[in-house]
N, C-alpha and C. Protein backbone atom coordinates (compact mmCIF):
# COMPACT_ATOMS: atom_id res chain seq x y z
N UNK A 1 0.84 -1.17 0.00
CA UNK A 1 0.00 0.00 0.00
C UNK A 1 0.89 1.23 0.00
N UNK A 2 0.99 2.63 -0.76
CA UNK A 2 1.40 3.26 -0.99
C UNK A 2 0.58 4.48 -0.22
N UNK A 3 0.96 5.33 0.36
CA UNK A 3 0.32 6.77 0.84
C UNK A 3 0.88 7.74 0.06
N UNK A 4 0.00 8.51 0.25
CA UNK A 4 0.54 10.18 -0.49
C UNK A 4 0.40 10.95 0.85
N UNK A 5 1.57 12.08 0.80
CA UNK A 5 1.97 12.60 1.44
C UNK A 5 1.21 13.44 2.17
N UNK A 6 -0.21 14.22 1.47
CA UNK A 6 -0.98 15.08 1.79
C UNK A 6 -2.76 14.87 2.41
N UNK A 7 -2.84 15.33 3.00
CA UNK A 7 -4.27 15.41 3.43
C UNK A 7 -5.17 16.56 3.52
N UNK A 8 -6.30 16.20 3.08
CA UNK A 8 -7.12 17.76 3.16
C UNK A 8 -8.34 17.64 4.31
N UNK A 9 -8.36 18.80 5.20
CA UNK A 9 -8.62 18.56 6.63
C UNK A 9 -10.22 20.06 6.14
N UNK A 10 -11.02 19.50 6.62
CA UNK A 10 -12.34 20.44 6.42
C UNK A 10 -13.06 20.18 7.71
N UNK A 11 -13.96 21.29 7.82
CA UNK A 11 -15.11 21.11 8.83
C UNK A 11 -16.36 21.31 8.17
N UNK A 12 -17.03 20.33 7.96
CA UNK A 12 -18.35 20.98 7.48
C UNK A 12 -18.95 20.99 8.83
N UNK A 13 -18.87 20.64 9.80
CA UNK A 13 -20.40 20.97 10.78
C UNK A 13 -19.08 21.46 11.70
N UNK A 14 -20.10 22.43 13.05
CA UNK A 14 -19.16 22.92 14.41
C UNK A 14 -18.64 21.74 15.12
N UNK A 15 -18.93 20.82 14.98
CA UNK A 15 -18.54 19.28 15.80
C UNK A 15 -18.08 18.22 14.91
N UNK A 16 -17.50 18.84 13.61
CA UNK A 16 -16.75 17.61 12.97
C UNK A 16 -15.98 17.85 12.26
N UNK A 17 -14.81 17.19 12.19
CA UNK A 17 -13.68 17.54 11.53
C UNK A 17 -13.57 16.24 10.24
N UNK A 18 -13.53 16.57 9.05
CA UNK A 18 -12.98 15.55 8.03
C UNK A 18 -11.87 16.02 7.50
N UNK A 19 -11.51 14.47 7.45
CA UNK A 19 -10.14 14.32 6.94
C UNK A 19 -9.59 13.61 6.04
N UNK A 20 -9.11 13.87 4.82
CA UNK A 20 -9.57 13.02 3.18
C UNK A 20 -8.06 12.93 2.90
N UNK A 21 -7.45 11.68 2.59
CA UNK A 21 -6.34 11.47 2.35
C UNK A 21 -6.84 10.21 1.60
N UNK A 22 -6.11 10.21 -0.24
CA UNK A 22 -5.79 9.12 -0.86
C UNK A 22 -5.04 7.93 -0.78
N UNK A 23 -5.13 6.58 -0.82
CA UNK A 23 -4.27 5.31 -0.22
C UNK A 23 -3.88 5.27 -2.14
N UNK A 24 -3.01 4.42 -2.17
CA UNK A 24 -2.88 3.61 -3.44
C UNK A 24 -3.14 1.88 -3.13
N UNK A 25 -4.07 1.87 -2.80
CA UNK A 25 -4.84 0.38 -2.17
C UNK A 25 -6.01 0.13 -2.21
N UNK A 26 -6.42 -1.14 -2.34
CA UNK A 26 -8.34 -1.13 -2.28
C UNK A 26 -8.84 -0.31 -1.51
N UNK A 27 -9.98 0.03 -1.56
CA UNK A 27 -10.77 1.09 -0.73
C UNK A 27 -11.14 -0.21 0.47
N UNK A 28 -11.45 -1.95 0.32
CA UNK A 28 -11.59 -2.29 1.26
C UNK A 28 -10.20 -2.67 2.22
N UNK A 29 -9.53 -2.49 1.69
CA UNK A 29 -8.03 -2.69 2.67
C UNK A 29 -7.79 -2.04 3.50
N UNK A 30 -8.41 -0.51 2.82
CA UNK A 30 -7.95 0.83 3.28
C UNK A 30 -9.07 0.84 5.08
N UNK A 31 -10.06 0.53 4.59
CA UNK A 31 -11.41 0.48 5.50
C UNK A 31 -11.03 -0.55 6.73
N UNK A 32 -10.74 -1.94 5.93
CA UNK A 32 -10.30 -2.92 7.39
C UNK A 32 -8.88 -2.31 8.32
N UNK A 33 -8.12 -1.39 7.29
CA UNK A 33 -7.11 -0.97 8.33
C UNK A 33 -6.87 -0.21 9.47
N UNK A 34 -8.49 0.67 8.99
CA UNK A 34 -9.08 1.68 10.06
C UNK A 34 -10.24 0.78 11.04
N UNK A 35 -10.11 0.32 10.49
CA UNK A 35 -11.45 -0.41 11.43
C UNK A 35 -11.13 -1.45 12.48
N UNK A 36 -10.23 -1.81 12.21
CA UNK A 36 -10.14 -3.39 13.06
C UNK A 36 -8.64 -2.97 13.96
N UNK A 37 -9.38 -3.30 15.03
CA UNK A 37 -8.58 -3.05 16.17
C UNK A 37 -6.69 -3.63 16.24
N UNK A 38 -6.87 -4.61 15.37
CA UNK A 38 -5.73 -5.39 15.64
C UNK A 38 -4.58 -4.72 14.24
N UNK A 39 -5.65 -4.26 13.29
CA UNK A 39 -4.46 -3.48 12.38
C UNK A 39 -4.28 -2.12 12.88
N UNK A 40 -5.30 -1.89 13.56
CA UNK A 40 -4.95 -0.02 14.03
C UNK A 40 -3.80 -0.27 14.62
N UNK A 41 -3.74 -0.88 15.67
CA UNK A 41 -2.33 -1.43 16.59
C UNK A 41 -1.14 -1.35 16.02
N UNK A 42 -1.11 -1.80 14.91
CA UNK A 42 0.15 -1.85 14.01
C UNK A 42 0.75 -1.01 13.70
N UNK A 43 -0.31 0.12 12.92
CA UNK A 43 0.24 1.17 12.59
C UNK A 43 0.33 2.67 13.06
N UNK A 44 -0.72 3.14 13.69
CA UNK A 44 -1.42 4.06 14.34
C UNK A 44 0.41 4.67 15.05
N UNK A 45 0.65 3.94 16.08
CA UNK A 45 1.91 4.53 16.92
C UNK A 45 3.08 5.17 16.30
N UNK A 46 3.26 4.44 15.35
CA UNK A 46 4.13 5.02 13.85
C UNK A 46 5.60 5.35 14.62
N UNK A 47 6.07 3.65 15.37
CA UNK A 47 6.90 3.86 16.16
C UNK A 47 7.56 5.10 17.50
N UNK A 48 6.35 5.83 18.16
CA UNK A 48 6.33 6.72 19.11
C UNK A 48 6.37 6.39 20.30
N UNK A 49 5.52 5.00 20.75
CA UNK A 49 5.32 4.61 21.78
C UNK A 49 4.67 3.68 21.37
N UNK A 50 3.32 3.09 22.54
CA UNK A 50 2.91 1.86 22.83
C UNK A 50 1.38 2.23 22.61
N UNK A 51 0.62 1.56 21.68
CA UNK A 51 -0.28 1.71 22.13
C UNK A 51 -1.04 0.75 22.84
N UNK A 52 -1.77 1.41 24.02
CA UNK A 52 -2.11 0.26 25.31
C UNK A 52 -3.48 -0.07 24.73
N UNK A 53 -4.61 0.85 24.67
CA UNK A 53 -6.17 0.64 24.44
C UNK A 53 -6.19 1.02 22.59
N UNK A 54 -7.12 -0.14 22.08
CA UNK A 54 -7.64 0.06 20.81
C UNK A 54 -9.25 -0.24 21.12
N UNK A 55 -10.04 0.52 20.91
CA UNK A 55 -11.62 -0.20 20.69
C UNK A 55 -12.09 0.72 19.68
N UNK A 56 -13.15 -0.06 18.90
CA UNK A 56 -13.73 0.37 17.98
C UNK A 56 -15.03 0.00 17.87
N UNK A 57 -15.93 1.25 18.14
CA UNK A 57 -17.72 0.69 17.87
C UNK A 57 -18.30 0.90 16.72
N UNK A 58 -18.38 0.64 15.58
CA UNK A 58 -18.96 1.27 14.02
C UNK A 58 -20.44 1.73 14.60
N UNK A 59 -21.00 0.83 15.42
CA UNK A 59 -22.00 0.61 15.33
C UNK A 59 -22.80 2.66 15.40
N UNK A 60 -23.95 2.96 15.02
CA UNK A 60 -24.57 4.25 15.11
C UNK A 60 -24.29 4.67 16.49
N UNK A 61 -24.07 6.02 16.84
CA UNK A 61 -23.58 6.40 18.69
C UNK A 61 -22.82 5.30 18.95
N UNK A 62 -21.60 4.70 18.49
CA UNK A 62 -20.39 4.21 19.01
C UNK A 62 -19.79 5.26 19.34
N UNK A 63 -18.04 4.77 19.39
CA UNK A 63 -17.15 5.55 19.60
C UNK A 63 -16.12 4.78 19.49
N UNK A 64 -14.62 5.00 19.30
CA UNK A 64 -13.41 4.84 19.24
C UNK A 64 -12.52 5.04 20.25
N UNK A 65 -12.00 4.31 20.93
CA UNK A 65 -11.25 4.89 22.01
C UNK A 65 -9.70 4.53 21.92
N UNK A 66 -8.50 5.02 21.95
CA UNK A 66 -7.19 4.69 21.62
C UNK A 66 -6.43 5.67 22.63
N UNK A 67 -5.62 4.79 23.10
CA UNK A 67 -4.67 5.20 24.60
C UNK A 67 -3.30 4.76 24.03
N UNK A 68 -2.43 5.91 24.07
CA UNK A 68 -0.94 5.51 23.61
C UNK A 68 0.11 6.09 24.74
N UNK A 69 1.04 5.33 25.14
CA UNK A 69 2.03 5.73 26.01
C UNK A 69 2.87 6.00 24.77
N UNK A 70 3.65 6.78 25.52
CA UNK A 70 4.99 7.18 24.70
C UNK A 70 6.08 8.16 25.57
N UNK A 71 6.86 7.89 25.93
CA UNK A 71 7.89 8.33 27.01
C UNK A 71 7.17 8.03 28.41
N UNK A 72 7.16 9.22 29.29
CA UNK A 72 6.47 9.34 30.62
C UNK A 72 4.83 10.07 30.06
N UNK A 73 5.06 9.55 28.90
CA UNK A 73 3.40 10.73 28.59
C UNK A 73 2.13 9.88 28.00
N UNK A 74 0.39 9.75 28.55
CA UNK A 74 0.21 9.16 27.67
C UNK A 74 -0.85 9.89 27.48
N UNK A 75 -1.93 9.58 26.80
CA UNK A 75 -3.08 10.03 25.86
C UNK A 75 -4.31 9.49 25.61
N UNK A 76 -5.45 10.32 25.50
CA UNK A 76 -6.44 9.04 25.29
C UNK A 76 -7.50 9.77 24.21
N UNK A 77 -7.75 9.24 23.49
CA UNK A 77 -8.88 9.62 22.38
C UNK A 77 -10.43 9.14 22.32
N UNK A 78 -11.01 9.71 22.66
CA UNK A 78 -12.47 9.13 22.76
C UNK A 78 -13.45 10.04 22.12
N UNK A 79 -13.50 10.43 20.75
CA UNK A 79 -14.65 10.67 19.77
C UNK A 79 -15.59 9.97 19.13
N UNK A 80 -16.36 10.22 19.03
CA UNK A 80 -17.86 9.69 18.73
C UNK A 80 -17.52 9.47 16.92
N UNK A 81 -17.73 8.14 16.74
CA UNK A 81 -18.03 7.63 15.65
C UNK A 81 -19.42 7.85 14.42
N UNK A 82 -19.35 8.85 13.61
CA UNK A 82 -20.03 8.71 12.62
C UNK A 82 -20.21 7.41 11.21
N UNK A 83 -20.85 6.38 11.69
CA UNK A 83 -20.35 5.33 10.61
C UNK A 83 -20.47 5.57 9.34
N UNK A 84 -19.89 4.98 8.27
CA UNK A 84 -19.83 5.04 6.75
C UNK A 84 -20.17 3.67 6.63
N UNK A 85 -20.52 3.51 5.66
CA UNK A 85 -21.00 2.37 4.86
C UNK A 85 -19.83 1.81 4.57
N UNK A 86 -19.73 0.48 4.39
CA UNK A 86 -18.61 -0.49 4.14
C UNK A 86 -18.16 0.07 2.54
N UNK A 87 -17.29 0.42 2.13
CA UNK A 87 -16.82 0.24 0.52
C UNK A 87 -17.45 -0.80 -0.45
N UNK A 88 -18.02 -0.56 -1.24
CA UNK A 88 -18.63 -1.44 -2.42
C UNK A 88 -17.98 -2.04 -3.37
């Protein structure tokens, strides 16, 4: 899988941020890599630290939650999931 370097970052609503970056990979590769807990793991840390917590709810009012140590510092992400439809 190949990335391009750039991303284009928009807000259409006061409570949401999108973020559109091209893969050179299936659109479903691209989808299971964001989605599934055990590939986020892999890559997400991008050698910084550890990440301790991965969860992922697609489901409608889920949420995502991801906890990364990295030095003496760690972090936690917990935004509300808007689902997309699986890639066709």
């Amino acid at each position: 899988m190949t990335v391009t370097r750039s991303a284009t970052v928009t807000l259409p609503a006061e409570e949401q941020i999108l973020v559109t970056r091209e893969f050179d990979a299936p659109k479903e590769l691209v989808f299971k890599a964001w989605t599934t807990p055990e590939l986020v793991r892999r890559w997400w840390h991008a050698n910084r630290g550890e990440m301790t917590v991965c969860e992922i709810d697609l489901r409608p009012g889920g949420a995502w939650r991801y906890v990364m140590v990295a030095g003496r510092r760690d972090g936690s992400r917990l935004p509300r999931c808007l689902p997309r439809d699986r890639p066709q």
